[in-house]
PDB file of N, CA and C in Angstrom:
ATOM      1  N   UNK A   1       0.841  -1.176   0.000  1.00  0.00           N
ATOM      2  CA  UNK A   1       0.000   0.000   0.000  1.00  0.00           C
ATOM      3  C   UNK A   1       0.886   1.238   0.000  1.00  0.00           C
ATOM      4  N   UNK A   2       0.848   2.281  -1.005  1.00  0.00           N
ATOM      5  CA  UNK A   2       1.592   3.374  -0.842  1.00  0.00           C
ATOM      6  C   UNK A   2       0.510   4.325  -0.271  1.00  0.00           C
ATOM      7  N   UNK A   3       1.794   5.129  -0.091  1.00  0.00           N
ATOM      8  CA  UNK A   3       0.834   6.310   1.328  1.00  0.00           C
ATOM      9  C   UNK A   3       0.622   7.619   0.318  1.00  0.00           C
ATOM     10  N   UNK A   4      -0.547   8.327   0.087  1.00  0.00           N
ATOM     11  CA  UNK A   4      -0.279   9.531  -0.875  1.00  0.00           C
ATOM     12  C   UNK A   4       0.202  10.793  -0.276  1.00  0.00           C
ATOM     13  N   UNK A   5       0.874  11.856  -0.404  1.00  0.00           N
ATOM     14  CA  UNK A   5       2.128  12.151  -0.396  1.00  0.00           C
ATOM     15  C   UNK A   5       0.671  13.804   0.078  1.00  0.00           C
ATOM     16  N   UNK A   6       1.685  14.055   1.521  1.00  0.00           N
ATOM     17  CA  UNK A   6       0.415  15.110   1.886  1.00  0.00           C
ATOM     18  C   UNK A   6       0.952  16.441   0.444  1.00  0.00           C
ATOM     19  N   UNK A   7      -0.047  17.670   0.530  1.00  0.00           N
ATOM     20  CA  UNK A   7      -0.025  18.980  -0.630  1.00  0.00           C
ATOM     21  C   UNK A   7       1.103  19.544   0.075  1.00  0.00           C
ATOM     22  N   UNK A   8       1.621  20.318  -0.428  1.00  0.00           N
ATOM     23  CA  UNK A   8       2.532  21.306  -0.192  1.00  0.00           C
ATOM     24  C   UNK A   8       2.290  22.453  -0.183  1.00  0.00           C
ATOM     25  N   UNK A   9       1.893  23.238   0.780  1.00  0.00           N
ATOM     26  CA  UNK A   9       1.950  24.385   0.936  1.00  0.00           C
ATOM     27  C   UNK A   9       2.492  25.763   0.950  1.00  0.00           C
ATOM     28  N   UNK A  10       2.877  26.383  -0.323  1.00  0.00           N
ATOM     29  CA  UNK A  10       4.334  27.307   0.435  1.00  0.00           C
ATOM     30  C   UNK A  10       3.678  28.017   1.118  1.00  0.00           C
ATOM     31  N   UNK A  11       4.860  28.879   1.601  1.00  0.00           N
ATOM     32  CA  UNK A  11       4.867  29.771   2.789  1.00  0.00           C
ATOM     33  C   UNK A  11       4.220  31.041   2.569  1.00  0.00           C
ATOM     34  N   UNK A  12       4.001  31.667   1.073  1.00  0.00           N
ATOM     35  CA  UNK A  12       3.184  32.822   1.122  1.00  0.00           C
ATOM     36  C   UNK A  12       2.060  32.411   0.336  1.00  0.00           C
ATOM     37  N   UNK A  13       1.583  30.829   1.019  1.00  0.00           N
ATOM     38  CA  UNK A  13      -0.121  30.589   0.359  1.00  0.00           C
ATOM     39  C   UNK A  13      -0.695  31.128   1.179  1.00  0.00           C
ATOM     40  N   UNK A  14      -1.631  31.768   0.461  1.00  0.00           N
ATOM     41  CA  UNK A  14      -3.229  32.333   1.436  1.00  0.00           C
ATOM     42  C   UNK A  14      -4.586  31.179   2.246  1.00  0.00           C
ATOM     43  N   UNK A  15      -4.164  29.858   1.701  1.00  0.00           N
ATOM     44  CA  UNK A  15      -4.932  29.094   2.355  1.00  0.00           C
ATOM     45  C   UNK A  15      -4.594  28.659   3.811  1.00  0.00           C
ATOM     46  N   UNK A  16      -3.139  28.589   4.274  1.00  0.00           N
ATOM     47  CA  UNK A  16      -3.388  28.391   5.507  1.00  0.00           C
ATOM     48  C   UNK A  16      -3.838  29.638   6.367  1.00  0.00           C
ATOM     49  N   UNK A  17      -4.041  30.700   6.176  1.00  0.00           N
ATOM     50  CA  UNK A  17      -4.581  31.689   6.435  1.00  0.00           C
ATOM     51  C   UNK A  17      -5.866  31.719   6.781  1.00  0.00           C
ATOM     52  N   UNK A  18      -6.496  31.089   5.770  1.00  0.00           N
ATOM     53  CA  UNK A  18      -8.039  30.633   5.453  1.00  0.00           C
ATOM     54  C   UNK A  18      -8.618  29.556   6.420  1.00  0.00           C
ATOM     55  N   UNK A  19      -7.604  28.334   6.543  1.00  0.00           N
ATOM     56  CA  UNK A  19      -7.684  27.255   7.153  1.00  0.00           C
ATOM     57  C   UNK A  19      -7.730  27.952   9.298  1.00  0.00           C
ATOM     58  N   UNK A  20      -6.517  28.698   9.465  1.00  0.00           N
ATOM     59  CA  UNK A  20      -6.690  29.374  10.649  1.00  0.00           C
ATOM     60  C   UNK A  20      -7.898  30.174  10.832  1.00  0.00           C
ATOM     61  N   UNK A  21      -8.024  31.080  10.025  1.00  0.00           N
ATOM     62  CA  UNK A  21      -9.457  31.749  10.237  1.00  0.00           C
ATOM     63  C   UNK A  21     -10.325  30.488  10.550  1.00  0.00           C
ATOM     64  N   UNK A  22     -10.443  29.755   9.822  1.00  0.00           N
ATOM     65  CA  UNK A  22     -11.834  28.772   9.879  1.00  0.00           C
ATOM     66  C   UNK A  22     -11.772  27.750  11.636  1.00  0.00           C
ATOM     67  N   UNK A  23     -10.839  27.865  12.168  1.00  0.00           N
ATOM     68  CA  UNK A  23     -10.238  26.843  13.165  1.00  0.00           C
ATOM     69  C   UNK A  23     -10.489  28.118  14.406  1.00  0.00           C
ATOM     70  N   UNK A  24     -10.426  29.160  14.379  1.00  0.00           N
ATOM     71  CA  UNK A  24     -10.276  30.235  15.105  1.00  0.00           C
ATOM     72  C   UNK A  24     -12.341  30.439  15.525  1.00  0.00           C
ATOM     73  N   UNK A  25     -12.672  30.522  13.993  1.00  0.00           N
ATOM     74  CA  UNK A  25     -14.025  30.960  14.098  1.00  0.00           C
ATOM     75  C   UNK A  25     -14.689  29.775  14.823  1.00  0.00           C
ATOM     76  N   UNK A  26     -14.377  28.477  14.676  1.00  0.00           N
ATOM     77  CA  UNK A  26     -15.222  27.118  15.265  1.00  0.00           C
ATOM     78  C   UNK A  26     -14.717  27.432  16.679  1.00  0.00           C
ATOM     79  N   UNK A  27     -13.565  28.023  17.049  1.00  0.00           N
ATOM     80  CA  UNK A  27     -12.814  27.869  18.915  1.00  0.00           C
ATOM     81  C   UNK A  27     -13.939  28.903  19.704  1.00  0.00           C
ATOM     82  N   UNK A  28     -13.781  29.687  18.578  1.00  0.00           N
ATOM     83  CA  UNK A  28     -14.841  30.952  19.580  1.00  0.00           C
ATOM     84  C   UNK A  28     -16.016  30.811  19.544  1.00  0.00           C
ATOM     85  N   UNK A  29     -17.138  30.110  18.669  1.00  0.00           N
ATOM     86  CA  UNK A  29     -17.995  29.797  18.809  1.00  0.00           C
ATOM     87  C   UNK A  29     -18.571  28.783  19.673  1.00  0.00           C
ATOM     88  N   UNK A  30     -17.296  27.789  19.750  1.00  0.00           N
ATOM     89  CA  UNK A  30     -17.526  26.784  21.077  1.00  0.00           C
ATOM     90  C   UNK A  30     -17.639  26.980  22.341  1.00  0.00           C
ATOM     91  N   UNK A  31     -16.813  28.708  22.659  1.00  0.00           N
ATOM     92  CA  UNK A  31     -16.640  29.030  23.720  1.00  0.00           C
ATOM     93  C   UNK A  31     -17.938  29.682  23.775  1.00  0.00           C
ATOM     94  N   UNK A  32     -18.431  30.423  22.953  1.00  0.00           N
ATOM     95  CA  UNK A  32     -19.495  31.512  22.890  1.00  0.00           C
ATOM     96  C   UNK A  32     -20.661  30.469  23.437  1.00  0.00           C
ATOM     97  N   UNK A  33     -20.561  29.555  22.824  1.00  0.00           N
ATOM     98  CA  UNK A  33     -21.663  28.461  22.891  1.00  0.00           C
ATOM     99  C   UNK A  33     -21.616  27.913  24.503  1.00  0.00           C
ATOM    100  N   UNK A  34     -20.545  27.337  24.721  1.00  0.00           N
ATOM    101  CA  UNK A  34     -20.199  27.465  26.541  1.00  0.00           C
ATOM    102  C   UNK A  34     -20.788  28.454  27.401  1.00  0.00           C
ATOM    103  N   UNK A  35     -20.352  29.683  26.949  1.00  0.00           N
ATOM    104  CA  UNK A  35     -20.605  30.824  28.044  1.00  0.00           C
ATOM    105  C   UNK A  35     -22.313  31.061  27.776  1.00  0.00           C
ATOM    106  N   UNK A  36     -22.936  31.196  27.028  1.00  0.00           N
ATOM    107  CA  UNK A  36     -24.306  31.162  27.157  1.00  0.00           C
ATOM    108  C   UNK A  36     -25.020  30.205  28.124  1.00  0.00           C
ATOM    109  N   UNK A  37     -24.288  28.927  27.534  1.00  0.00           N
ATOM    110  CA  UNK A  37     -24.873  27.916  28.291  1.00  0.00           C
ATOM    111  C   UNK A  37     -25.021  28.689  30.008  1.00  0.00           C
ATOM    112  N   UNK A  38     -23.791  28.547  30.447  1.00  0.00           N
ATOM    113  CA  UNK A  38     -23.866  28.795  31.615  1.00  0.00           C
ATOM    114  C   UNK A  38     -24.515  30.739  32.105  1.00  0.00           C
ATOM    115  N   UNK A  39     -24.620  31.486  30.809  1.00  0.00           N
ATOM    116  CA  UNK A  39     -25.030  32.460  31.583  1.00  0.00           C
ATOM    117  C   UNK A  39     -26.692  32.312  31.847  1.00  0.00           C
ATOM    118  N   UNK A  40     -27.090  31.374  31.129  1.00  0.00           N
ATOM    119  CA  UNK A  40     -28.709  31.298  31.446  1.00  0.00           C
ATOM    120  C   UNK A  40     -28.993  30.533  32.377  1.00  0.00           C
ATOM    121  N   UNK A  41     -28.109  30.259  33.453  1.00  0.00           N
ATOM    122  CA  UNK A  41     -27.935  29.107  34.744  1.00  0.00           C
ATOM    123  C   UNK A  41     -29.251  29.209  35.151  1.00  0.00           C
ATOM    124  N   UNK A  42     -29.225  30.778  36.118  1.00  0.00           N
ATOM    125  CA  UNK A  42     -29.975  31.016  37.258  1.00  0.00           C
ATOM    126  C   UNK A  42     -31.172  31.525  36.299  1.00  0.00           C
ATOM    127  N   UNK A  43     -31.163  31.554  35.261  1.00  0.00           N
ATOM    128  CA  UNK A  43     -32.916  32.107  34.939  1.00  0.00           C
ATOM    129  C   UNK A  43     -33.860  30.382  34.821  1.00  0.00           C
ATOM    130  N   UNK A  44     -32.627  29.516  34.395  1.00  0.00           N
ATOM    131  CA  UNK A  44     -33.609  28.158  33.905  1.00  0.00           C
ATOM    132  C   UNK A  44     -33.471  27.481  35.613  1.00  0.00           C
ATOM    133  N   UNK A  45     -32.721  28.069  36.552  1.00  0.00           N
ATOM    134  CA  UNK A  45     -33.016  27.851  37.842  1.00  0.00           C
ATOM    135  C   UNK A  45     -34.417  28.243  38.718  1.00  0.00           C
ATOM    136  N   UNK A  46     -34.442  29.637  38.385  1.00  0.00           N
ATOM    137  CA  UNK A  46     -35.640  30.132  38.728  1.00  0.00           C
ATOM    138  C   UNK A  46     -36.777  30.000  38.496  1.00  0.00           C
ATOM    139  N   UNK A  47     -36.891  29.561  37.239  1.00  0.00           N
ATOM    140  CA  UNK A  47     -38.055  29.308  36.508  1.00  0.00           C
ATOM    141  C   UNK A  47     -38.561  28.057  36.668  1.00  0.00           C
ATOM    142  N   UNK A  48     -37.597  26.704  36.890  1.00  0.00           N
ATOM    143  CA  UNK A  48     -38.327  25.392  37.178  1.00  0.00           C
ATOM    144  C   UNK A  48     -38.125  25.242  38.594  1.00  0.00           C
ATOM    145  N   UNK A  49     -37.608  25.981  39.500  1.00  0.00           N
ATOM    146  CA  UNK A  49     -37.364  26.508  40.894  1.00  0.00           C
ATOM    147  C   UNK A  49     -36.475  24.864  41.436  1.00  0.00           C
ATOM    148  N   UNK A  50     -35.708  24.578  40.558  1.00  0.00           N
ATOM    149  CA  UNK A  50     -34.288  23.489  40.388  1.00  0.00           C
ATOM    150  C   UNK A  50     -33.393  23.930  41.593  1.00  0.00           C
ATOM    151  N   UNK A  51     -32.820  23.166  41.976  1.00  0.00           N
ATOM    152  CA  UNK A  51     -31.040  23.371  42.377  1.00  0.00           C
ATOM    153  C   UNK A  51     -30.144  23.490  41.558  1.00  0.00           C
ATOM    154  N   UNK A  52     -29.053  24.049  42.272  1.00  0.00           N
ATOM    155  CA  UNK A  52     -27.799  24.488  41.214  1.00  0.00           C
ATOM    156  C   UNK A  52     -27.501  23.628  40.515  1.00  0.00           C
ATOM    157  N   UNK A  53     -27.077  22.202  41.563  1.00  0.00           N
ATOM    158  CA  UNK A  53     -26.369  21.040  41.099  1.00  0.00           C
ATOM    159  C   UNK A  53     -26.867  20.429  39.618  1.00  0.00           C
ATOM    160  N   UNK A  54     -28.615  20.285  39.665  1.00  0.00           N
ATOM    161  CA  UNK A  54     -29.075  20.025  39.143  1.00  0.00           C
ATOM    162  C   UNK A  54     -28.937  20.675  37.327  1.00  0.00           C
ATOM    163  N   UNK A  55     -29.093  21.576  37.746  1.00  0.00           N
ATOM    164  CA  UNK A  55     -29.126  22.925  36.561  1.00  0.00           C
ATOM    165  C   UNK A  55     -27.308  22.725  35.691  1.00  0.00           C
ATOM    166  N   UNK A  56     -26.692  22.602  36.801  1.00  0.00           N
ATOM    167  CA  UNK A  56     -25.173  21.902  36.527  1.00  0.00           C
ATOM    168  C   UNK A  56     -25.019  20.814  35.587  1.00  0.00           C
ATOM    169  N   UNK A  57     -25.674  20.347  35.955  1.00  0.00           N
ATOM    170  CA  UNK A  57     -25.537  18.923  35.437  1.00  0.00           C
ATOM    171  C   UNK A  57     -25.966  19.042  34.102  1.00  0.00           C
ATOM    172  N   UNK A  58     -26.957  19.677  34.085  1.00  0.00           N
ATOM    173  CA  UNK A  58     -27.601  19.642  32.713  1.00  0.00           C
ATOM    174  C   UNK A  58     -27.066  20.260  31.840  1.00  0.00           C
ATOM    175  N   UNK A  59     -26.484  21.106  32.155  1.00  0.00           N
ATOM    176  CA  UNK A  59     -24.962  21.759  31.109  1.00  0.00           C
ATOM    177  C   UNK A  59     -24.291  21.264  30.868  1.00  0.00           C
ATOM    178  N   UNK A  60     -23.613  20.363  31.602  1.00  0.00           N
ATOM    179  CA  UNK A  60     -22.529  19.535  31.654  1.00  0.00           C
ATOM    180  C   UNK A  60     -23.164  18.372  30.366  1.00  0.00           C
ATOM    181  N   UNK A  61     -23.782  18.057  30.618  1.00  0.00           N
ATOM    182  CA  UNK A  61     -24.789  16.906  29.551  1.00  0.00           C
ATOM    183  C   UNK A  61     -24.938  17.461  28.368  1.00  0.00           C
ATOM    184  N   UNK A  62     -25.299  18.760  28.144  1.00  0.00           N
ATOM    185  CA  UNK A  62     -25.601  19.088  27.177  1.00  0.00           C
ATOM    186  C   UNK A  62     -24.341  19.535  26.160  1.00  0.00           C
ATOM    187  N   UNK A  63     -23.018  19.898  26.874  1.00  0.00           N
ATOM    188  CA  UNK A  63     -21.769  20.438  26.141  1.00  0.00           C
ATOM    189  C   UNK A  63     -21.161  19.054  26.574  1.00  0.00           C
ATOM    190  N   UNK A  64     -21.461  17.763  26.630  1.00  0.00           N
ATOM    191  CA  UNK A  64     -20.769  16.335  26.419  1.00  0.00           C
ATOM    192  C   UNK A  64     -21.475  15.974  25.005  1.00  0.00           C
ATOM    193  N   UNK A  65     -22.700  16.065  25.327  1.00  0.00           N
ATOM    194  CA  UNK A  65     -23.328  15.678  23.638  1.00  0.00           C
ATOM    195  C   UNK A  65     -23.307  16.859  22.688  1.00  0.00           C
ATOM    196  N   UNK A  66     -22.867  17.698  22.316  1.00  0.00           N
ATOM    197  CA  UNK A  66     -22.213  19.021  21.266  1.00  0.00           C
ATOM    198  C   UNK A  66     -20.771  18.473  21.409  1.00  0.00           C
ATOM    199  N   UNK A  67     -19.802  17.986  22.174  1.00  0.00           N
ATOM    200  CA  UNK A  67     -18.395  17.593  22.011  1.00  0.00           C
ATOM    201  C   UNK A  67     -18.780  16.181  21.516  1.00  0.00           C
ATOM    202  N   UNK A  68     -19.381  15.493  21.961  1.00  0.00           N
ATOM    203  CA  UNK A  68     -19.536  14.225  21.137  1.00  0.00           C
ATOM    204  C   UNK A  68     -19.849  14.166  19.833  1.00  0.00           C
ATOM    205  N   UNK A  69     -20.781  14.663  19.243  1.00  0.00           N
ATOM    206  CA  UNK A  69     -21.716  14.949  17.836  1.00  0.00           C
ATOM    207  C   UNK A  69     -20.760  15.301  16.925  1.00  0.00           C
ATOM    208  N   UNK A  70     -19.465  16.311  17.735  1.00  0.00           N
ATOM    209  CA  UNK A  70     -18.425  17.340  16.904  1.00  0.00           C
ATOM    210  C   UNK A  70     -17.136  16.148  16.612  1.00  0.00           C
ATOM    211  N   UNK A  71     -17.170  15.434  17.264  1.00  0.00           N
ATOM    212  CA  UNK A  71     -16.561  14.685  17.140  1.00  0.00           C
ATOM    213  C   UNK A  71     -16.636  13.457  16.188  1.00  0.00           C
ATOM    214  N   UNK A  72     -17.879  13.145  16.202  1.00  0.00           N
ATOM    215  CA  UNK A  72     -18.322  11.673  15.532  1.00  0.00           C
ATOM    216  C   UNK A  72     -18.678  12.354  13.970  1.00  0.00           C
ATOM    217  N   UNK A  73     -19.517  13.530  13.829  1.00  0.00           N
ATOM    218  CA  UNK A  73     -19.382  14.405  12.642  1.00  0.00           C
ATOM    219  C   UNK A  73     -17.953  14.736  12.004  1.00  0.00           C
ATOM    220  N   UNK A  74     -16.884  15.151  12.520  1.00  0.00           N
ATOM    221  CA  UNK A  74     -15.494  15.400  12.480  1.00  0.00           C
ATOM    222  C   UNK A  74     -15.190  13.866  11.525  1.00  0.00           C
ATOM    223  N   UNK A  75     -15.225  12.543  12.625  1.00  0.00           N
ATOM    224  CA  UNK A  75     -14.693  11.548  11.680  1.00  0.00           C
ATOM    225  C   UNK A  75     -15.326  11.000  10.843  1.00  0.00           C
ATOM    226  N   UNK A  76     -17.078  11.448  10.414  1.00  0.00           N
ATOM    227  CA  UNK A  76     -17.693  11.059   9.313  1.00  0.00           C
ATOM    228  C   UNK A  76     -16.697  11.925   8.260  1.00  0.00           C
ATOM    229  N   UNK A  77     -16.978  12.793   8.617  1.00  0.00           N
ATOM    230  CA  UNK A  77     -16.426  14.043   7.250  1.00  0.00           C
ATOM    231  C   UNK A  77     -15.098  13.270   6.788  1.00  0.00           C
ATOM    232  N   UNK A  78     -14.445  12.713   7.855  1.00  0.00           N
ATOM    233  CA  UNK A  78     -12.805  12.199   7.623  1.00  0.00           C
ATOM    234  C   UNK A  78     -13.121  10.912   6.848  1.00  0.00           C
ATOM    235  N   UNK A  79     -13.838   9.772   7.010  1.00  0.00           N
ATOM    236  CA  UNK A  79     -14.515   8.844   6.489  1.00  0.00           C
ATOM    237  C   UNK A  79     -14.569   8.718   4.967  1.00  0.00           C
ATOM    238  N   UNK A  80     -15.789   9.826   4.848  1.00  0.00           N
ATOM    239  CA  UNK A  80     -16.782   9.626   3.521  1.00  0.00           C
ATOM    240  C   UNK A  80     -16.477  11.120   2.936  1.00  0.00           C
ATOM    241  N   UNK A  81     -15.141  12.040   3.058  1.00  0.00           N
ATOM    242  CA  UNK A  81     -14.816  12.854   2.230  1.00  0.00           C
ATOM    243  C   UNK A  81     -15.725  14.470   2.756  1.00  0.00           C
ATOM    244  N   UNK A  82     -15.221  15.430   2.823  1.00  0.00           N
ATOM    245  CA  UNK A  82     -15.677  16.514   3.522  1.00  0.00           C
ATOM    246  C   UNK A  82     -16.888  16.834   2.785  1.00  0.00           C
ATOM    247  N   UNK A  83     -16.695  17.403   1.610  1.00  0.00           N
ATOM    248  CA  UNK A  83     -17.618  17.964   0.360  1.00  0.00           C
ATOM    249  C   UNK A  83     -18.638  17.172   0.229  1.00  0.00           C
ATOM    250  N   UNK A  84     -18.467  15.862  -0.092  1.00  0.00           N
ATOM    251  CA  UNK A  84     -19.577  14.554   0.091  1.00  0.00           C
ATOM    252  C   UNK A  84     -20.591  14.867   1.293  1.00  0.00           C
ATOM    253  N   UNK A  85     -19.712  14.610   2.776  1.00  0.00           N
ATOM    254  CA  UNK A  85     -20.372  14.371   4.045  1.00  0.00           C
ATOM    255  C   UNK A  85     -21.302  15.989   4.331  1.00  0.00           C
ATOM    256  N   UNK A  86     -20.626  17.174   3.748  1.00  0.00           N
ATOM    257  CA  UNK A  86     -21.476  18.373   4.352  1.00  0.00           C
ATOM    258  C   UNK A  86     -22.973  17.972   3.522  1.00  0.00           C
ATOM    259  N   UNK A  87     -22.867  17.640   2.172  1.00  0.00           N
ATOM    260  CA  UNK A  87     -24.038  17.727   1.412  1.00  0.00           C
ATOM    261  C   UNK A  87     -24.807  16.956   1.832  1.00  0.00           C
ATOM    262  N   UNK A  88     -24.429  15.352   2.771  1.00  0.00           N
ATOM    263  CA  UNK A  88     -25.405  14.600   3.045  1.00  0.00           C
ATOM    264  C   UNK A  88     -25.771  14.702   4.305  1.00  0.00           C
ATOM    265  N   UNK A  89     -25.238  15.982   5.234  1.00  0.00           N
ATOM    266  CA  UNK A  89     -25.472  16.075   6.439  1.00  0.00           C
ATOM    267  C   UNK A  89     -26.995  17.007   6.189  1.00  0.00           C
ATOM    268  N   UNK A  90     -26.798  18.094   4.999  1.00  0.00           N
ATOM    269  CA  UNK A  90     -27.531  19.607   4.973  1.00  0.00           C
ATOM    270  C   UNK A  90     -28.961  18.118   4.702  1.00  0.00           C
TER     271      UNK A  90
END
């Protein structure tokens, strides 16, 4: 089995540029996506009149299955080809 031979990139291509932007925009959105979670703690506390722990937990659950999904999506795309896998995800 031969191994195919990774692209070559020079040094004043604009795609790894492109590739960072795109890696940058998914980091901050994960975080953005985090910090919401937890800033709506105490209103979804108040409202089902929950404990913290409880309310905890359910964050915690909910950013395990968004890291899981990102993950198992991640190695479909790696699988069955990026361009392929977005079209059969949409």
């Amino acid at each position: 089995m031969t191994a195919i031979p990774a692209p070559v990139i020079s040094a004043g291509s604009s795609r790894k540029w492109w590739v960072l932007l795109a890696v940058g925009i998914g980091t901050f959105m994960s975080a953005l996506d985090s910090s919401v979670a937890n800033i709506i703690l105490p209103v979804i506390r108040t409202t089902f009149g929950s404990n913290v722990a409880l309310v905890e937990w359910t964050v915690v659950i909910y950013l395990l299955v968004v890291s899981s999904l990102l993950l198992s999506f991640g190695r479909f795309g790696d699988l069955r080809g990026h361009r392929r896998s977005t079209w059969q995800v949409l």
